[in-house]
PDB file of N, CA and C in Angstrom:
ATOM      1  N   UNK A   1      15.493  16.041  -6.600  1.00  0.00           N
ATOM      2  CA  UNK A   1      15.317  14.630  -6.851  1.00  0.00           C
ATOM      3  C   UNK A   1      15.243  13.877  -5.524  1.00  0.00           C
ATOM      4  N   UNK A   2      14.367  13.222  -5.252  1.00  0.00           N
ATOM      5  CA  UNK A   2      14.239  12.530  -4.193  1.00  0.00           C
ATOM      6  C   UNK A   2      15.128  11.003  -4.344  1.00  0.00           C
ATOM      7  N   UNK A   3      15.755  10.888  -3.069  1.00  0.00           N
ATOM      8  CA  UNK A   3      16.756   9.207  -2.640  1.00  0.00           C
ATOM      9  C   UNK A   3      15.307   8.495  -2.269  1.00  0.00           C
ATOM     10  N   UNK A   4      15.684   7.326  -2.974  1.00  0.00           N
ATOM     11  CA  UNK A   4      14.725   6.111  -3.217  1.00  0.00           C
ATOM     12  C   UNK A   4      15.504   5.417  -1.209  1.00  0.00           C
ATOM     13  N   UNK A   5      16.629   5.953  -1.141  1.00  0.00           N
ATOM     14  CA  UNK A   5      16.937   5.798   0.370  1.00  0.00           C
ATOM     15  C   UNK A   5      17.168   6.854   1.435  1.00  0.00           C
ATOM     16  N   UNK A   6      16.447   6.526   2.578  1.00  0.00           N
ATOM     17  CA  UNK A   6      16.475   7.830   3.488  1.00  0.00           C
ATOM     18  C   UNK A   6      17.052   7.667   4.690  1.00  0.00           C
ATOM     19  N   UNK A   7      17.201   8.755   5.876  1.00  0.00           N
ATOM     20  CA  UNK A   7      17.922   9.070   6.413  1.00  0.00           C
ATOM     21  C   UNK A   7      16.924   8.641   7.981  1.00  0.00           C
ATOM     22  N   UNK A   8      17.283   8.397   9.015  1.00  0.00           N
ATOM     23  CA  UNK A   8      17.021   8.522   9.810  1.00  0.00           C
ATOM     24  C   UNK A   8      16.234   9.985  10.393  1.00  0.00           C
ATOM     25  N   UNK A   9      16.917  10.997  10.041  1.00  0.00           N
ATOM     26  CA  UNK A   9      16.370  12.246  10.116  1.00  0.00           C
ATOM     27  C   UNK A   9      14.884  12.268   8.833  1.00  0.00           C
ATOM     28  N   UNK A  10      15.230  11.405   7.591  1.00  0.00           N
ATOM     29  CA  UNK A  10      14.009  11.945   6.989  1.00  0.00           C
ATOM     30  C   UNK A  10      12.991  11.273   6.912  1.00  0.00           C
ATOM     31  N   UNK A  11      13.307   9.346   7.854  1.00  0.00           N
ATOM     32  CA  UNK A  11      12.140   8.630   8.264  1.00  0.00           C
ATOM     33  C   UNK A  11      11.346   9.302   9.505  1.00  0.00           C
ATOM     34  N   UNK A  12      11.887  10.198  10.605  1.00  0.00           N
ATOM     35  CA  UNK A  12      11.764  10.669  11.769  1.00  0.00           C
ATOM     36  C   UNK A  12      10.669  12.086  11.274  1.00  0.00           C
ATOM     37  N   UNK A  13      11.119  12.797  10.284  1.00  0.00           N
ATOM     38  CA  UNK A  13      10.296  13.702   9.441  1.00  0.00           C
ATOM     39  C   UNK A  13       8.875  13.160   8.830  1.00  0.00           C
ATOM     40  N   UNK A  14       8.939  12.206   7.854  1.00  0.00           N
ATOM     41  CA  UNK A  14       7.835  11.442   7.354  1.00  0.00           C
ATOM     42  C   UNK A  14       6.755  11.063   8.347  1.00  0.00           C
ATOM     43  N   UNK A  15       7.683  10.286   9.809  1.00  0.00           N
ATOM     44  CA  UNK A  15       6.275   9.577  10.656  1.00  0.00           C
ATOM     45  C   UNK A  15       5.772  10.784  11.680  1.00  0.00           C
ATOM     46  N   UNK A  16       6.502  11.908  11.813  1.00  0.00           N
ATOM     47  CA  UNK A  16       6.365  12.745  12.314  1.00  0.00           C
ATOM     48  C   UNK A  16       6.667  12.181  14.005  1.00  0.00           C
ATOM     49  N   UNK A  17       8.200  12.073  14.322  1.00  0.00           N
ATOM     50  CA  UNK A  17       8.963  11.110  15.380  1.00  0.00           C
ATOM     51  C   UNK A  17       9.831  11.576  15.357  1.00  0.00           C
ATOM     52  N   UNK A  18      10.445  11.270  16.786  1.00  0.00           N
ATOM     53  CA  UNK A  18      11.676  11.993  17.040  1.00  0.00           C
ATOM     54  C   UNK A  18      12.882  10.990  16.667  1.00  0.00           C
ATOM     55  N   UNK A  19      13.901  11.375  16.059  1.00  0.00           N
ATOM     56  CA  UNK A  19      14.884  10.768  15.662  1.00  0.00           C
ATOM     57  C   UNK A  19      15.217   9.584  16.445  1.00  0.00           C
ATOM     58  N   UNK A  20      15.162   9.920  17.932  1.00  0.00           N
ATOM     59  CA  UNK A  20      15.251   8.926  18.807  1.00  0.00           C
ATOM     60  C   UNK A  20      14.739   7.436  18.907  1.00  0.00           C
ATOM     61  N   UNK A  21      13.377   7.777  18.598  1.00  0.00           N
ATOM     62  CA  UNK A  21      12.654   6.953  18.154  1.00  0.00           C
ATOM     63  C   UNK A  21      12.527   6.025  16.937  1.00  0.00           C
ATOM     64  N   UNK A  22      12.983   6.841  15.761  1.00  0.00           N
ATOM     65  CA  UNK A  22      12.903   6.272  14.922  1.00  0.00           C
ATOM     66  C   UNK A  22      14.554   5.082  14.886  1.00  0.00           C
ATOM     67  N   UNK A  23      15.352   5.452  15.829  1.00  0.00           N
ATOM     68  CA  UNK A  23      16.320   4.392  16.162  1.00  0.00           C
ATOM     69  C   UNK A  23      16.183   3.445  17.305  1.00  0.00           C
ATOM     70  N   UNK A  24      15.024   3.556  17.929  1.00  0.00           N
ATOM     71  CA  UNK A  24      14.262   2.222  19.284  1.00  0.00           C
ATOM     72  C   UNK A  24      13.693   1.315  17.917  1.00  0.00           C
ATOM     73  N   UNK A  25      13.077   2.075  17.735  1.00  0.00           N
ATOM     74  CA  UNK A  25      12.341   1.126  16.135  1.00  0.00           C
ATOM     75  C   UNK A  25      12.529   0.427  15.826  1.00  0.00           C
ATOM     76  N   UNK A  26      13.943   0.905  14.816  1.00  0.00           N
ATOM     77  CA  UNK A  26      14.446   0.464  14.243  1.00  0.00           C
ATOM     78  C   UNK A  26      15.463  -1.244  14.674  1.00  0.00           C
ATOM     79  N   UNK A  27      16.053  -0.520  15.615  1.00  0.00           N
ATOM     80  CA  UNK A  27      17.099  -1.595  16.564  1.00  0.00           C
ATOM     81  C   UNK A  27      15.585  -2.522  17.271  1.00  0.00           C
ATOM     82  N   UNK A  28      14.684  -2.163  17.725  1.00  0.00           N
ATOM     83  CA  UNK A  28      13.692  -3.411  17.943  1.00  0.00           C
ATOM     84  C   UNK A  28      13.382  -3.975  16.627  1.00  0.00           C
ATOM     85  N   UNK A  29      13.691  -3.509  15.400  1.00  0.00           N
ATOM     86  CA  UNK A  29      13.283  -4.485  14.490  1.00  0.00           C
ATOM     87  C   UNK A  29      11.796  -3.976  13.943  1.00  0.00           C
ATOM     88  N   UNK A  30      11.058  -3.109  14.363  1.00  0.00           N
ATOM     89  CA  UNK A  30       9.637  -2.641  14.467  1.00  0.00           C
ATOM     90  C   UNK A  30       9.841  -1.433  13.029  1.00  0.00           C
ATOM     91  N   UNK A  31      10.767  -1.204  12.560  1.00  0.00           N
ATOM     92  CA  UNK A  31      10.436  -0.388  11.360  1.00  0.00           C
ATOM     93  C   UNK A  31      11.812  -1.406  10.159  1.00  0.00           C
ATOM     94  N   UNK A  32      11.335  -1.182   9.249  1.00  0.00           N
ATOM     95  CA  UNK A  32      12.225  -2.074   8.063  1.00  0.00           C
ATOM     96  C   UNK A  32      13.301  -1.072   7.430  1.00  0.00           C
ATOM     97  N   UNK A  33      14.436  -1.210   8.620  1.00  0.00           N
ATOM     98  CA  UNK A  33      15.364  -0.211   8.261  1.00  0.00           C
ATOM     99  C   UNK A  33      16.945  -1.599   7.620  1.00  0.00           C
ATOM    100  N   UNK A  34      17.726  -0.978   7.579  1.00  0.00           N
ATOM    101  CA  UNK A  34      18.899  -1.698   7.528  1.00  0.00           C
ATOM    102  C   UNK A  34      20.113  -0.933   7.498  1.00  0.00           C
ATOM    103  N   UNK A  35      21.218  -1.183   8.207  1.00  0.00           N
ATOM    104  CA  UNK A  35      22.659  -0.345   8.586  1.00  0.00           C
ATOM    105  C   UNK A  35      23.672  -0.704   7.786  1.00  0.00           C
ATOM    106  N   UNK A  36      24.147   0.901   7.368  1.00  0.00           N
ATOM    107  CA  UNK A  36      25.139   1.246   6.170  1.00  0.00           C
ATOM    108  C   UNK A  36      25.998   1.646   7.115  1.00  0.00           C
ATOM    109  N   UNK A  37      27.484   0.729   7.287  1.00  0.00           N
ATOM    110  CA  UNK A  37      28.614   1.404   8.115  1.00  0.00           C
ATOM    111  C   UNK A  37      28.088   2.203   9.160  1.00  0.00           C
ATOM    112  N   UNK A  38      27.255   1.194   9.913  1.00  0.00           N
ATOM    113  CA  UNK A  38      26.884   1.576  11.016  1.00  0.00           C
ATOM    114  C   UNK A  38      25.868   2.717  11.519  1.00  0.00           C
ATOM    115  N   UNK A  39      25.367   2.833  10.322  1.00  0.00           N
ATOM    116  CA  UNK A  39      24.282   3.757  10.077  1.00  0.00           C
ATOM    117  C   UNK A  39      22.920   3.403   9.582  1.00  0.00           C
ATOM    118  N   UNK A  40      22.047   3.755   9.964  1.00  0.00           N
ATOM    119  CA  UNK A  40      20.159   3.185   9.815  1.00  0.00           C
ATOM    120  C   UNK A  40      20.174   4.042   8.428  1.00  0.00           C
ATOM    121  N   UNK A  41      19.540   3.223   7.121  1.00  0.00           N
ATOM    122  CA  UNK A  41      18.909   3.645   6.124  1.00  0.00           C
ATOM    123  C   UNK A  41      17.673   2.914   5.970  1.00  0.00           C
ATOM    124  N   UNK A  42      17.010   3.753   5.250  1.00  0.00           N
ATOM    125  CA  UNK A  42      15.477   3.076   4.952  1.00  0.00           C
ATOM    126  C   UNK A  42      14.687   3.331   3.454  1.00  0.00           C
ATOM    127  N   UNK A  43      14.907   2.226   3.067  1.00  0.00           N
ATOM    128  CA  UNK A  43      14.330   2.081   1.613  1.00  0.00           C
ATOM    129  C   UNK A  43      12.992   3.080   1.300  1.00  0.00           C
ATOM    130  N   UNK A  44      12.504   3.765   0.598  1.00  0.00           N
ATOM    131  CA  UNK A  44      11.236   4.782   0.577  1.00  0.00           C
ATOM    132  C   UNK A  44      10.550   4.069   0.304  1.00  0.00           C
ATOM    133  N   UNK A  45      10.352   2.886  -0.753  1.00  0.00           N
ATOM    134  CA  UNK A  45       9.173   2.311  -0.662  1.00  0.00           C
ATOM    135  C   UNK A  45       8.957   1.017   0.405  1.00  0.00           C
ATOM    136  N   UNK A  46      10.026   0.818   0.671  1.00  0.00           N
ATOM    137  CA  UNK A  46       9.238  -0.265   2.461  1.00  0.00           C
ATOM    138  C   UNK A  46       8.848   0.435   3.202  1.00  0.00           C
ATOM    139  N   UNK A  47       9.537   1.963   3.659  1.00  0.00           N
ATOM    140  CA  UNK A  47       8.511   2.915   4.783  1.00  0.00           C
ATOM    141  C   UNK A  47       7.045   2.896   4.164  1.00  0.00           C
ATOM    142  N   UNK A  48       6.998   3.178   2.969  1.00  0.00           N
ATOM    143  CA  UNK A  48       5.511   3.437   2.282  1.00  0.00           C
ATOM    144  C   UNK A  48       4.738   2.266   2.726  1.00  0.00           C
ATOM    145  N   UNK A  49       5.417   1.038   1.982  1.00  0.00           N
ATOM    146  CA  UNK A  49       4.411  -0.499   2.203  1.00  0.00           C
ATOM    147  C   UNK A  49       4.304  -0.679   4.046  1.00  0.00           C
ATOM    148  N   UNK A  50       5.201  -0.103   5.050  1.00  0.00           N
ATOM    149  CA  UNK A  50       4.982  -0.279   6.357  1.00  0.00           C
ATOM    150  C   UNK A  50       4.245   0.704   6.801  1.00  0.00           C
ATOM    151  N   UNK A  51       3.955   1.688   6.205  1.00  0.00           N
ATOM    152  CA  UNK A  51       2.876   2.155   6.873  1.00  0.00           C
ATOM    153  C   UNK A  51       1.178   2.592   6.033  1.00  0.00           C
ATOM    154  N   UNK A  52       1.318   1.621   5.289  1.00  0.00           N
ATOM    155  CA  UNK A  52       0.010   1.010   4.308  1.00  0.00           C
ATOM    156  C   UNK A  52      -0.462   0.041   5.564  1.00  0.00           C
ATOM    157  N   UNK A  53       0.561  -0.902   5.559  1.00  0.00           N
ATOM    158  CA  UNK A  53      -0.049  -2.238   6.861  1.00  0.00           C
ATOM    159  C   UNK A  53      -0.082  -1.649   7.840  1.00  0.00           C
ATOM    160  N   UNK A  54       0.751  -0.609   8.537  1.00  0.00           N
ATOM    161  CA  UNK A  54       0.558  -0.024   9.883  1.00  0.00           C
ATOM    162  C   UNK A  54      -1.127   0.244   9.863  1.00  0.00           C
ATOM    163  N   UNK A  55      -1.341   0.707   9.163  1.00  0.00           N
ATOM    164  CA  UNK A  55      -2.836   1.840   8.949  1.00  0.00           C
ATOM    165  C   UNK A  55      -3.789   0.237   9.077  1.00  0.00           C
ATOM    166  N   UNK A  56      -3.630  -0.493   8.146  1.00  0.00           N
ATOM    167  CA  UNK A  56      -4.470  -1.486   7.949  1.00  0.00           C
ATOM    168  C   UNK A  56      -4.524  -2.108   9.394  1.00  0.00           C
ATOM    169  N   UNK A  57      -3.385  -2.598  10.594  1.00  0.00           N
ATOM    170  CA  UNK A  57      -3.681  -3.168  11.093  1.00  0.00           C
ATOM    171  C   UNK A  57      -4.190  -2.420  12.306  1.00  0.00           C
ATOM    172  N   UNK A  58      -3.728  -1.348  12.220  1.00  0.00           N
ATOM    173  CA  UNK A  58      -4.714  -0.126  13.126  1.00  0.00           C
ATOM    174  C   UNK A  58      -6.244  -0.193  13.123  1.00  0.00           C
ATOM    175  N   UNK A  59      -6.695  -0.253  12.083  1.00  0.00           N
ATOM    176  CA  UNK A  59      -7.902  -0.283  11.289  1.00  0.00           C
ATOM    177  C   UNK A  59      -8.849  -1.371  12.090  1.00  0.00           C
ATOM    178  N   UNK A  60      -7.701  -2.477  11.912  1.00  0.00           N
ATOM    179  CA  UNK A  60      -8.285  -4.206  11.959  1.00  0.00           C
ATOM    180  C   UNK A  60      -8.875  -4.522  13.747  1.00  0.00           C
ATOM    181  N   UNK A  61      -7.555  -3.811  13.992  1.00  0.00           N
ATOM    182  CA  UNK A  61      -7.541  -3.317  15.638  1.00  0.00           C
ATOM    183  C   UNK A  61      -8.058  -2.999  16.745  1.00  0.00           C
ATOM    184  N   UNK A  62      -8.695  -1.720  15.744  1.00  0.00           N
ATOM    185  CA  UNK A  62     -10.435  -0.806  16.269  1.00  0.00           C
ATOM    186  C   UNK A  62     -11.177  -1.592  15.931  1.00  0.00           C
ATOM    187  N   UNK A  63     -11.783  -2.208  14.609  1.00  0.00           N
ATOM    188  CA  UNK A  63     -12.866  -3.610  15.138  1.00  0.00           C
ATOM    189  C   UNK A  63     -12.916  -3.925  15.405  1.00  0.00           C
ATOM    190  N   UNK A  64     -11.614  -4.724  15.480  1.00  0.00           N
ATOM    191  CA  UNK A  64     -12.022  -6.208  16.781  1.00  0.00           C
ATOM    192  C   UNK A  64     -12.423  -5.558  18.044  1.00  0.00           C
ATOM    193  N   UNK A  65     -11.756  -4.824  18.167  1.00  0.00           N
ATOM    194  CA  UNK A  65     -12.013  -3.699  19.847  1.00  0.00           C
ATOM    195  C   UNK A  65     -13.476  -3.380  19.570  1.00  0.00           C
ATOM    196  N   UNK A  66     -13.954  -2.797  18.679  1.00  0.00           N
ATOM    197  CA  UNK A  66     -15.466  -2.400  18.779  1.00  0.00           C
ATOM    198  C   UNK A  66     -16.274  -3.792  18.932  1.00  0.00           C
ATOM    199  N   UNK A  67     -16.049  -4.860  18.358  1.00  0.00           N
ATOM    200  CA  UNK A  67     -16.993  -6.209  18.226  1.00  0.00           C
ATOM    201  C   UNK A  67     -16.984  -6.570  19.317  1.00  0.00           C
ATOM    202  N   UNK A  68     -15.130  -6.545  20.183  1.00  0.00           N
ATOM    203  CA  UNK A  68     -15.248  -7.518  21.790  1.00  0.00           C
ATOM    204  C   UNK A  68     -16.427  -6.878  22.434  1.00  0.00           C
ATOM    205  N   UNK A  69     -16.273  -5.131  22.385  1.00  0.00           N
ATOM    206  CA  UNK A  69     -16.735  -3.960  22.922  1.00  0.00           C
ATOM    207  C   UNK A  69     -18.536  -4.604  23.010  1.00  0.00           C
ATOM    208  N   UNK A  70     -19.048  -4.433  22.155  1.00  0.00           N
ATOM    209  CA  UNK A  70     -20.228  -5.137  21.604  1.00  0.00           C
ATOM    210  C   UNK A  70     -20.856  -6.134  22.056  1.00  0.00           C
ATOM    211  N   UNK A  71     -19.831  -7.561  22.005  1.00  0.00           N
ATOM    212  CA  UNK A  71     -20.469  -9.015  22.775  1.00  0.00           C
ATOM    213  C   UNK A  71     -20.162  -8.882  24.476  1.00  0.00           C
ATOM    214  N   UNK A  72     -19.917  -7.951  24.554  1.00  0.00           N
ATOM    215  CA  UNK A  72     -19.570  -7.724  26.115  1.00  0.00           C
ATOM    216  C   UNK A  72     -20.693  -6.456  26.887  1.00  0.00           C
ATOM    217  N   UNK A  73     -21.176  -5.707  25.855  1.00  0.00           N
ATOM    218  CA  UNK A  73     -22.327  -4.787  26.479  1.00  0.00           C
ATOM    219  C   UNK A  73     -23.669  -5.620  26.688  1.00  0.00           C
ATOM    220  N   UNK A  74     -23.918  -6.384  25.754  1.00  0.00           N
ATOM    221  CA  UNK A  74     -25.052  -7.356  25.424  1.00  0.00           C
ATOM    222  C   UNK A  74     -24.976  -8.258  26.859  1.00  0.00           C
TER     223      UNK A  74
END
């Protein structure tokens, strides 16, 4: 049965990141975690919805980069 809440070790598994990381992240505020007695948990479906928008704004990212790319070869 899968926890609808995860572990630092099993957000670090999912993004494919080192644990380390997934606690810079977190403590910058840059992943939607929240601390249980002093411990990082992370809801499974906000990792999901954060990295739906991660992807999207990745996406959004490379265009604009290809368009500047574009009015600037011209």
């Amino acid at each position: 049965m899968e926890s609808d809440i995860l572990t630092v070790g099993q957000v670090a598994e999912l993004l494919h990141l080192h644990a380390m990381t997934v606690y810079r992240l977190s403590k910058e505020g840059k992943l939607p975690g929240f601390k249980v007695g002093g411990r990082w948990r992370f809801r499974r479906d906000a990792m999901e919805s954060w990295m739906v928008d991660r992807a999207q704004v990745a996406k959004l990212e490379a265009e604009n980069l290809r368009l500047q790319r574009g009015v600037h070869e011209r």
